[in-house]
PDB file of N, CA and C in Angstrom:
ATOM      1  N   UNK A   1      -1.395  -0.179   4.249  1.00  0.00           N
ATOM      2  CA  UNK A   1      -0.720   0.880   3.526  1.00  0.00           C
ATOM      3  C   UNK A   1      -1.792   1.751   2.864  1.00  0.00           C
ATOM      4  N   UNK A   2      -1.639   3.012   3.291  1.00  0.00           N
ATOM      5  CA  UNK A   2      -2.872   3.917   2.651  1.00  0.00           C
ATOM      6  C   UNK A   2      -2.161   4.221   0.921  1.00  0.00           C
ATOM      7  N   UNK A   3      -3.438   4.681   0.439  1.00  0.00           N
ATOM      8  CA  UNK A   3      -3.291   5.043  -1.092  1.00  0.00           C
ATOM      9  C   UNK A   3      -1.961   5.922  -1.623  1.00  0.00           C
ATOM     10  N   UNK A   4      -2.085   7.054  -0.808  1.00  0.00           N
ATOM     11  CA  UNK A   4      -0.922   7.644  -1.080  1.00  0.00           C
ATOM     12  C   UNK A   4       0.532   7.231  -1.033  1.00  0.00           C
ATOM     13  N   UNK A   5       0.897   5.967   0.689  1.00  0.00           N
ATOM     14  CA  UNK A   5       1.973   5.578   0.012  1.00  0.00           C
ATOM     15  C   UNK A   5       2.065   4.332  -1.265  1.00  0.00           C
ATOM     16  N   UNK A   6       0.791   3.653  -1.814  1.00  0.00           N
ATOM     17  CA  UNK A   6       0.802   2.806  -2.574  1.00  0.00           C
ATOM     18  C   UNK A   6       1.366   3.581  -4.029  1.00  0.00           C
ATOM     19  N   UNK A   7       0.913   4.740  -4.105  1.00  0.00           N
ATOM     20  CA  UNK A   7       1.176   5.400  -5.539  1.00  0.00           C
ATOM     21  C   UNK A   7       2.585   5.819  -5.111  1.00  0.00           C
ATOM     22  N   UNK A   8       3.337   6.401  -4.248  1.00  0.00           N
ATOM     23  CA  UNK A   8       4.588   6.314  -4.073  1.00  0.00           C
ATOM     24  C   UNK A   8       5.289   5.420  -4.848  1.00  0.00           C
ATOM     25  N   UNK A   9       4.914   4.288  -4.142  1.00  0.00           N
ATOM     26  CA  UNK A   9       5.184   2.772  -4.278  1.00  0.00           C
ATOM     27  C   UNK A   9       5.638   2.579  -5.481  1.00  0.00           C
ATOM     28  N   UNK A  10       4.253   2.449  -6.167  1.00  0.00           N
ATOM     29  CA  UNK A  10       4.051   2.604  -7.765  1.00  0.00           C
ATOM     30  C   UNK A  10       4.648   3.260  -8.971  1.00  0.00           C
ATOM     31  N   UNK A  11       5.232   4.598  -8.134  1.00  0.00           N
ATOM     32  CA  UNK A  11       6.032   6.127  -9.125  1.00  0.00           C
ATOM     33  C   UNK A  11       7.595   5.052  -9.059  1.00  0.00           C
ATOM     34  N   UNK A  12       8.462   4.568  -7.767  1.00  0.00           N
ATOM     35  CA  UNK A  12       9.118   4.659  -7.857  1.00  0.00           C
ATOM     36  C   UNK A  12       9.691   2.726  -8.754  1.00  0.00           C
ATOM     37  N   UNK A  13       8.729   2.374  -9.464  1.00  0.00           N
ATOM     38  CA  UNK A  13       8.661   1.298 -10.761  1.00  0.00           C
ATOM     39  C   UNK A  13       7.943   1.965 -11.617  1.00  0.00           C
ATOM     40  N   UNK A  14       7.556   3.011 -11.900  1.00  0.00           N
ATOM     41  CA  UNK A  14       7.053   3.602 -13.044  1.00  0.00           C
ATOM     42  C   UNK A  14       8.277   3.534 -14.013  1.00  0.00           C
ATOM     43  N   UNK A  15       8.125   3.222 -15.456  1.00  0.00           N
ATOM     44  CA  UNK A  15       8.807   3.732 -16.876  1.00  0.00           C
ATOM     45  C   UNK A  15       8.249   4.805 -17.384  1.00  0.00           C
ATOM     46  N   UNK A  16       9.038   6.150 -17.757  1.00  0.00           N
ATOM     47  CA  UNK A  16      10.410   6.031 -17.876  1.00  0.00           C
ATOM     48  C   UNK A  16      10.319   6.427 -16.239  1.00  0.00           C
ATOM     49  N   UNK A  17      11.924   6.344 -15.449  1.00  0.00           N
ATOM     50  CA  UNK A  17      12.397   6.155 -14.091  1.00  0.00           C
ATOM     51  C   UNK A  17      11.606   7.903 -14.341  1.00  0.00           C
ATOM     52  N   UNK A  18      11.082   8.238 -12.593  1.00  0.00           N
ATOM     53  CA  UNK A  18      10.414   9.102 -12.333  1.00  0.00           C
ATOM     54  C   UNK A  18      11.294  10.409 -11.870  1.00  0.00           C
ATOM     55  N   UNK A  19      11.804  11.300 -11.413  1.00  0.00           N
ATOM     56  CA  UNK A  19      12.597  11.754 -11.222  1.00  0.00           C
ATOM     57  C   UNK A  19      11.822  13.130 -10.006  1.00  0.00           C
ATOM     58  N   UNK A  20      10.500  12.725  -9.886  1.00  0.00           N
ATOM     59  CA  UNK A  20       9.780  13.638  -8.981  1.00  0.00           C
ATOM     60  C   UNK A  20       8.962  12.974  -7.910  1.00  0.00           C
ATOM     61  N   UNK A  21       9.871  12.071  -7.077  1.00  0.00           N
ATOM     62  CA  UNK A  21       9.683  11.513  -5.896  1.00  0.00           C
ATOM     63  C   UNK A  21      10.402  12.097  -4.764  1.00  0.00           C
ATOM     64  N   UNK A  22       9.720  12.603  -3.675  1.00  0.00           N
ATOM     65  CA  UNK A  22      10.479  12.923  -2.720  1.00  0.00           C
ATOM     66  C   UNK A  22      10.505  12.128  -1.624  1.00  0.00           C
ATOM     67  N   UNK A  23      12.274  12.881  -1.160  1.00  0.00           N
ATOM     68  CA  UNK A  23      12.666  11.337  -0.240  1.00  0.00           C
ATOM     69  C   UNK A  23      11.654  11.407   1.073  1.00  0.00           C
ATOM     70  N   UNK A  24      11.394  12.471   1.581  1.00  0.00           N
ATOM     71  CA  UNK A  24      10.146  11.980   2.290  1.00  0.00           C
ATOM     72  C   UNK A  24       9.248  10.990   2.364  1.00  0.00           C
ATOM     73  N   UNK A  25       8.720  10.962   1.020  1.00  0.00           N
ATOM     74  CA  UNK A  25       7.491  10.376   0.864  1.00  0.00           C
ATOM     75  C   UNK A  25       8.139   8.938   0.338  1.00  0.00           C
ATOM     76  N   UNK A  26       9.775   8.307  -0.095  1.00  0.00           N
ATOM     77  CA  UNK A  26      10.067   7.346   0.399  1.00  0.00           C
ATOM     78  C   UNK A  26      10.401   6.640   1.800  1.00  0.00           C
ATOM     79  N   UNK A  27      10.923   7.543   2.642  1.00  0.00           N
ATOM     80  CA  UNK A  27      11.297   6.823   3.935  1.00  0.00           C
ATOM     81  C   UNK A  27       9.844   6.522   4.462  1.00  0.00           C
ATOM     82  N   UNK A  28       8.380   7.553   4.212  1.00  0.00           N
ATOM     83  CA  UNK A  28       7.383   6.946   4.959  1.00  0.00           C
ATOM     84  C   UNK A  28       6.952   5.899   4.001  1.00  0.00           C
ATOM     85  N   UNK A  29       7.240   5.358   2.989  1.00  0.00           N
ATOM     86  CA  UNK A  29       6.882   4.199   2.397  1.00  0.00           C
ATOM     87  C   UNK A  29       7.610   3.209   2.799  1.00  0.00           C
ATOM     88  N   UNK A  30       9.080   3.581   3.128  1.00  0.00           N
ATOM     89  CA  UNK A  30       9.605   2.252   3.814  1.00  0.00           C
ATOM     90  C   UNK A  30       9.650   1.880   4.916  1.00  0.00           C
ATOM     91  N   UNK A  31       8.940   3.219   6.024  1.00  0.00           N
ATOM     92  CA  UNK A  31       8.622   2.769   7.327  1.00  0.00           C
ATOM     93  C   UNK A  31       7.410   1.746   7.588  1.00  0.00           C
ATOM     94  N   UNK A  32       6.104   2.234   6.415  1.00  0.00           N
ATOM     95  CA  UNK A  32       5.463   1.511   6.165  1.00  0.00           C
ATOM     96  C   UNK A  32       5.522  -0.240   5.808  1.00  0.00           C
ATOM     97  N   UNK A  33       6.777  -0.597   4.821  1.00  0.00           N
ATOM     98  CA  UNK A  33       7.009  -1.636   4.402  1.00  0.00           C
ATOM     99  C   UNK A  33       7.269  -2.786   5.841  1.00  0.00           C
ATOM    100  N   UNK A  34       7.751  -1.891   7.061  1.00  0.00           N
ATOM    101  CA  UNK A  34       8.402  -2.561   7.688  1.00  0.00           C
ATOM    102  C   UNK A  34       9.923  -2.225   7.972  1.00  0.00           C
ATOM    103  N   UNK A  35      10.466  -1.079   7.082  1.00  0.00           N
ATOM    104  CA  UNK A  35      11.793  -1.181   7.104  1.00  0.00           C
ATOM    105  C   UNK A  35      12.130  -0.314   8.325  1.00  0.00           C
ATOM    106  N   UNK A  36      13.948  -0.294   8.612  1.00  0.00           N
ATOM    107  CA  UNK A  36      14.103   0.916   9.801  1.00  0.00           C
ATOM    108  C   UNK A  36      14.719   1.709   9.090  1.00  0.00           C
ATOM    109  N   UNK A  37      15.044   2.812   9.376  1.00  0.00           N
ATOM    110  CA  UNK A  37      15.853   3.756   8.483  1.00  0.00           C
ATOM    111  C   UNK A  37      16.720   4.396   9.533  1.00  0.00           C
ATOM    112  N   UNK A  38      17.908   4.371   9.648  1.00  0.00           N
ATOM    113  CA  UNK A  38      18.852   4.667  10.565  1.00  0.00           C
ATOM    114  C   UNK A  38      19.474   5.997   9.958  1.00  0.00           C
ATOM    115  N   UNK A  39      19.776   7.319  10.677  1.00  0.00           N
ATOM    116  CA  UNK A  39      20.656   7.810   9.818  1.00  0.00           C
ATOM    117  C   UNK A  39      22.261   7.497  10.248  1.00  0.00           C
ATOM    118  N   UNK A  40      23.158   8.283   9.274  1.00  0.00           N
ATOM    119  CA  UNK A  40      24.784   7.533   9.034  1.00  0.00           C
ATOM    120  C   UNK A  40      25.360   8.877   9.045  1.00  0.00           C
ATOM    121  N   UNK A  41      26.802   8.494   8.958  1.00  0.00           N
ATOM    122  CA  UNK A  41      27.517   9.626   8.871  1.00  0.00           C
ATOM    123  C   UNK A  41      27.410  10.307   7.432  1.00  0.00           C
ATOM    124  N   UNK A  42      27.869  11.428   7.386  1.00  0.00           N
ATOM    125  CA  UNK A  42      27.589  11.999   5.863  1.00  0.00           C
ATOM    126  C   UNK A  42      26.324  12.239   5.308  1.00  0.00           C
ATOM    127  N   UNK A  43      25.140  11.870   5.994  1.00  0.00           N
ATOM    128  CA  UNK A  43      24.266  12.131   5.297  1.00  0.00           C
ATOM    129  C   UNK A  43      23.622  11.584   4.649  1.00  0.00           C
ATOM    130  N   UNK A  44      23.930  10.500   5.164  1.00  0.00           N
ATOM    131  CA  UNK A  44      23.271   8.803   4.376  1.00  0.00           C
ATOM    132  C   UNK A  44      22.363   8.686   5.242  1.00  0.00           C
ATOM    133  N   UNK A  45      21.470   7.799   4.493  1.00  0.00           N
ATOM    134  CA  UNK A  45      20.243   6.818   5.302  1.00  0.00           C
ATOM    135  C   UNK A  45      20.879   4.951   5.307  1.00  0.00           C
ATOM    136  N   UNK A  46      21.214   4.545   6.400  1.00  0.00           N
ATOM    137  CA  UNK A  46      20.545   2.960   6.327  1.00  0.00           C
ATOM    138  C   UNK A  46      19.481   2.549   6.712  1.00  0.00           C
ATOM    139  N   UNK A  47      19.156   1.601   5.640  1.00  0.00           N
ATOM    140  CA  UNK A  47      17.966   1.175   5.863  1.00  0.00           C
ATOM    141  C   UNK A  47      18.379   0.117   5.197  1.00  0.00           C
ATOM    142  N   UNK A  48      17.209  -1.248   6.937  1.00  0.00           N
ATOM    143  CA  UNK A  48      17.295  -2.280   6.768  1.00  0.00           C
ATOM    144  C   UNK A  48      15.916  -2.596   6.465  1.00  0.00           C
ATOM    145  N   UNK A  49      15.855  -3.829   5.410  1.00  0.00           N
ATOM    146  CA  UNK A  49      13.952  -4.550   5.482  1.00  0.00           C
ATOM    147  C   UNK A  49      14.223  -5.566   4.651  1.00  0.00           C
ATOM    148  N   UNK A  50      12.996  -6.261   5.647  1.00  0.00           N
ATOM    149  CA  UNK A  50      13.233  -7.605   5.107  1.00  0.00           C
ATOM    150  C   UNK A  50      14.729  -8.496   5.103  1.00  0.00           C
ATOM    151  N   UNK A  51      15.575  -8.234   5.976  1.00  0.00           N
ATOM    152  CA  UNK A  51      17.002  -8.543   6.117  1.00  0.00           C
ATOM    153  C   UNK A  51      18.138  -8.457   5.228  1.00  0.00           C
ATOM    154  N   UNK A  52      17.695  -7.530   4.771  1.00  0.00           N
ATOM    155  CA  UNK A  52      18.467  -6.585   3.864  1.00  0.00           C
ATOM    156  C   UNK A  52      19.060  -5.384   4.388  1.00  0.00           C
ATOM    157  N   UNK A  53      20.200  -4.981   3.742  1.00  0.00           N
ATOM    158  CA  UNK A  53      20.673  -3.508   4.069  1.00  0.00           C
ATOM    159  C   UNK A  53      20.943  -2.541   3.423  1.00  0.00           C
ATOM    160  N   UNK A  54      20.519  -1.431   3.068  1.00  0.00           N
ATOM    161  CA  UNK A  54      21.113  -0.470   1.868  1.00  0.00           C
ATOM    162  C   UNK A  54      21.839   0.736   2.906  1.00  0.00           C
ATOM    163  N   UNK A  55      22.409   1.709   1.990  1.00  0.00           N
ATOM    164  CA  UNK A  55      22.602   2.818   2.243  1.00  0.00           C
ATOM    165  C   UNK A  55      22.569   3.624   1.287  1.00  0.00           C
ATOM    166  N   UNK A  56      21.484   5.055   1.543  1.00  0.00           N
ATOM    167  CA  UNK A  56      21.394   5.508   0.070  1.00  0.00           C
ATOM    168  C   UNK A  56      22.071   7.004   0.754  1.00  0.00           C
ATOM    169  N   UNK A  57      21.968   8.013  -0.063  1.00  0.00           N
ATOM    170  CA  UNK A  57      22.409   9.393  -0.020  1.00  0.00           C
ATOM    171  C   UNK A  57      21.087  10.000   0.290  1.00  0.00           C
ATOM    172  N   UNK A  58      21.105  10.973   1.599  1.00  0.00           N
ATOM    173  CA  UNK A  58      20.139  11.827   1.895  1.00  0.00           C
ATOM    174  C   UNK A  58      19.527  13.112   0.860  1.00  0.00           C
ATOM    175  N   UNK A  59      18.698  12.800   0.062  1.00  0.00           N
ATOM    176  CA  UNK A  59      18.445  13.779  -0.727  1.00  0.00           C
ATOM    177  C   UNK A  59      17.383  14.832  -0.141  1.00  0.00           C
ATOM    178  N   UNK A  60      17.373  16.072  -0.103  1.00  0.00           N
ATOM    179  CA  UNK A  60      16.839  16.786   0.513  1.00  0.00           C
ATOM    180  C   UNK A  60      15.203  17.364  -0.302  1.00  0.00           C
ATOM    181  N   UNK A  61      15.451  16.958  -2.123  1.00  0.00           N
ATOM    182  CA  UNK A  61      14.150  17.157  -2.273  1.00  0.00           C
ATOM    183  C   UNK A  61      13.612  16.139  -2.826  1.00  0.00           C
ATOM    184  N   UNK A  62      13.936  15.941  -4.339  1.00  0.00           N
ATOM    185  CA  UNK A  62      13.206  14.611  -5.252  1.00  0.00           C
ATOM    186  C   UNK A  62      14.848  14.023  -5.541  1.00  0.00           C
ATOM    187  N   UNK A  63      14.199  12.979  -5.804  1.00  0.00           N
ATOM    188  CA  UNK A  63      15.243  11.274  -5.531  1.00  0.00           C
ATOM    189  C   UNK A  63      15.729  11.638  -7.158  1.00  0.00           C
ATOM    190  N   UNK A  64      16.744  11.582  -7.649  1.00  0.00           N
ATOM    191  CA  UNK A  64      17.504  11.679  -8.663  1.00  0.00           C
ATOM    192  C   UNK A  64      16.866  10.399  -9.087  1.00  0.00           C
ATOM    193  N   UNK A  65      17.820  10.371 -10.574  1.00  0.00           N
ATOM    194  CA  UNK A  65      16.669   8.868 -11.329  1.00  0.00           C
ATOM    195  C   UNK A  65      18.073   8.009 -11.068  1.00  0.00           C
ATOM    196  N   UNK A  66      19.340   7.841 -10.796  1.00  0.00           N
ATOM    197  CA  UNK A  66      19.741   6.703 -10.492  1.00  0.00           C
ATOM    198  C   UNK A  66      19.705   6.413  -8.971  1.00  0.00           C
ATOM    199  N   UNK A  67      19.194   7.185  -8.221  1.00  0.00           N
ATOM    200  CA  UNK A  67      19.141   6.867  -6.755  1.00  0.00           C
ATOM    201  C   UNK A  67      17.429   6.432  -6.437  1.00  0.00           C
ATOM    202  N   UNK A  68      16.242   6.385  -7.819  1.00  0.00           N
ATOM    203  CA  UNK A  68      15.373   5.937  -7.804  1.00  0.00           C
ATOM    204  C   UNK A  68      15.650   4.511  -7.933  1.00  0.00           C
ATOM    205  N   UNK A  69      16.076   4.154  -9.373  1.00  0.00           N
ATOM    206  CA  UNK A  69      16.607   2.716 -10.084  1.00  0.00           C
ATOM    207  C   UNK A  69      17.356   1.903  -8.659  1.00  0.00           C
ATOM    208  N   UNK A  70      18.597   2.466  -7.927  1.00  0.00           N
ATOM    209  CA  UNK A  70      18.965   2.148  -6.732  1.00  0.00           C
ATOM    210  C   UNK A  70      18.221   1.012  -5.512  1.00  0.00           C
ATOM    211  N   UNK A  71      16.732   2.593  -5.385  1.00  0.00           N
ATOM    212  CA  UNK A  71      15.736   2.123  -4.533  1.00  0.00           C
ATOM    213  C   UNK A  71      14.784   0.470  -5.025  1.00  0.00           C
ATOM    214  N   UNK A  72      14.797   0.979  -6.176  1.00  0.00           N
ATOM    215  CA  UNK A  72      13.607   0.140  -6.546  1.00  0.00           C
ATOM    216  C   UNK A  72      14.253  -1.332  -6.641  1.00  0.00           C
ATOM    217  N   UNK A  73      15.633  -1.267  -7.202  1.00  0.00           N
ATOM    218  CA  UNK A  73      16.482  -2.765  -6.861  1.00  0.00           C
ATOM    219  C   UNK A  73      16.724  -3.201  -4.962  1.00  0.00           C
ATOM    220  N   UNK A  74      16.958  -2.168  -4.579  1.00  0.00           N
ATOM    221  CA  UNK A  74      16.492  -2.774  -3.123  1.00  0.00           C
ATOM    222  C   UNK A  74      15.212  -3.224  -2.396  1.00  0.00           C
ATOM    223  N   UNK A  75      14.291  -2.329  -2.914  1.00  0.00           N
ATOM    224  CA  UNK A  75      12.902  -2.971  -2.745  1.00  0.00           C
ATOM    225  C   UNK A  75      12.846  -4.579  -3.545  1.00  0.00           C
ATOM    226  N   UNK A  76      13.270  -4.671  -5.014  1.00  0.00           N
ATOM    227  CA  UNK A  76      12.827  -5.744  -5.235  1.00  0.00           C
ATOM    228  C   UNK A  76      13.598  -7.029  -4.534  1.00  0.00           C
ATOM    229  N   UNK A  77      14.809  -6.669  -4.421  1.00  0.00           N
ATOM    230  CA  UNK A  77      16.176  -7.574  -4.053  1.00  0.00           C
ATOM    231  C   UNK A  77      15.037  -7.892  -2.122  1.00  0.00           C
ATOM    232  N   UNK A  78      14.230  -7.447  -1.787  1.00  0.00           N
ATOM    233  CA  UNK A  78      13.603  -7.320  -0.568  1.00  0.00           C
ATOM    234  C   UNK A  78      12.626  -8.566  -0.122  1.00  0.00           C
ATOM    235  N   UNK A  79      12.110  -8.700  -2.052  1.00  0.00           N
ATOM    236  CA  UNK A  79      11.193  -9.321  -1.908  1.00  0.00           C
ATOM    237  C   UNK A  79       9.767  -8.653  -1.954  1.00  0.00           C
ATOM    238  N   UNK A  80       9.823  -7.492  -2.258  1.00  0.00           N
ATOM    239  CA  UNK A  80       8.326  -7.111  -2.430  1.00  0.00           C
ATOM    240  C   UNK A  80       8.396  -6.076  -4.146  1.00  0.00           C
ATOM    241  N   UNK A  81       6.898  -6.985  -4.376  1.00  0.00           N
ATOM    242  CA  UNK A  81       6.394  -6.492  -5.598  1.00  0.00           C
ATOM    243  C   UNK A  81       5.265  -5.725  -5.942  1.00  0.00           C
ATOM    244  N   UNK A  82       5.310  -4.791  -5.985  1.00  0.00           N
ATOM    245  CA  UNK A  82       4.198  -3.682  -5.671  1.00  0.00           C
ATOM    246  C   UNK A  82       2.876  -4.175  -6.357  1.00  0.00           C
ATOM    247  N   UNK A  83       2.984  -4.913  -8.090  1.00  0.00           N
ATOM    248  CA  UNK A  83       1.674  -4.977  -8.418  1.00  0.00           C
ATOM    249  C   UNK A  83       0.883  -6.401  -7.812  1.00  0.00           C
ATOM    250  N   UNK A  84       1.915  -7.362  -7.233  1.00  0.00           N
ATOM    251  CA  UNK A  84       1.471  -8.332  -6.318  1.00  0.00           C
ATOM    252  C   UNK A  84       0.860  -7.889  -4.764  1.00  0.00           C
ATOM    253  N   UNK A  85       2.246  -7.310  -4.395  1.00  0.00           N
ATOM    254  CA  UNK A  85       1.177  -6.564  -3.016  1.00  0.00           C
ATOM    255  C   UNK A  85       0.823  -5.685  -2.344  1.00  0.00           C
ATOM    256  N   UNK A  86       0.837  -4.907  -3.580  1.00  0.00           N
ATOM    257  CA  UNK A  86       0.407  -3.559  -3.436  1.00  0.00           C
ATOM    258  C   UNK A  86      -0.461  -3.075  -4.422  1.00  0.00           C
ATOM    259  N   UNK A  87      -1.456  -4.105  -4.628  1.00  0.00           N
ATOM    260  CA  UNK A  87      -1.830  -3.161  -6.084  1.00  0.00           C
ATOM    261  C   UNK A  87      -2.699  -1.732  -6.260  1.00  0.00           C
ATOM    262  N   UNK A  88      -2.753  -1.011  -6.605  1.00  0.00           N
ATOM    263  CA  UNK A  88      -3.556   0.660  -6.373  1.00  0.00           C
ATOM    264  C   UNK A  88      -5.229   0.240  -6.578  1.00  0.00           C
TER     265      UNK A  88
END
């Protein structure tokens, strides 16, 4: 995982919740993780990792702060902990 998506990584467990993440620069962090990202009807993303499944809302610029909080419980619910294995 290069630097840039590690600080991704990092913004989207930052306090207070970040509100200037774009979903771009999450789906290539979760392609990175391993995950797939399927798109859905409406405008959703699924995405599976680690045998998990979410579905979030396609945001077209920066990730709102409860669709950050969202992410970051699916990442952890995943099993991965950024300052364990990801650290910057």
């Amino acid at each position: 995982m290069n630097h840039k998506h590690r600080k991704t990584l990092h913004a989207l467990f930052a306090h207070p919740v970040s509100a200037n993440i774009s979903s771009r620069s999450i789906e290539s962090v979760l392609k990175e993780l391993g995950g797939e990202i399927e798109q859905r009807h409406g405008g959703r993303l699924g995405i599976h990792l680690n045998g998990h499944f979410a579905e979030f809302s396609h945001d077209t610029h920066s990730l709102q702060p409860a669709h950050v909080r969202k992410m970051r419980k699916f990442i952890e619910d995943a099993g991965i902990d950024p300052e364990r294995d990801y650290p910057l």
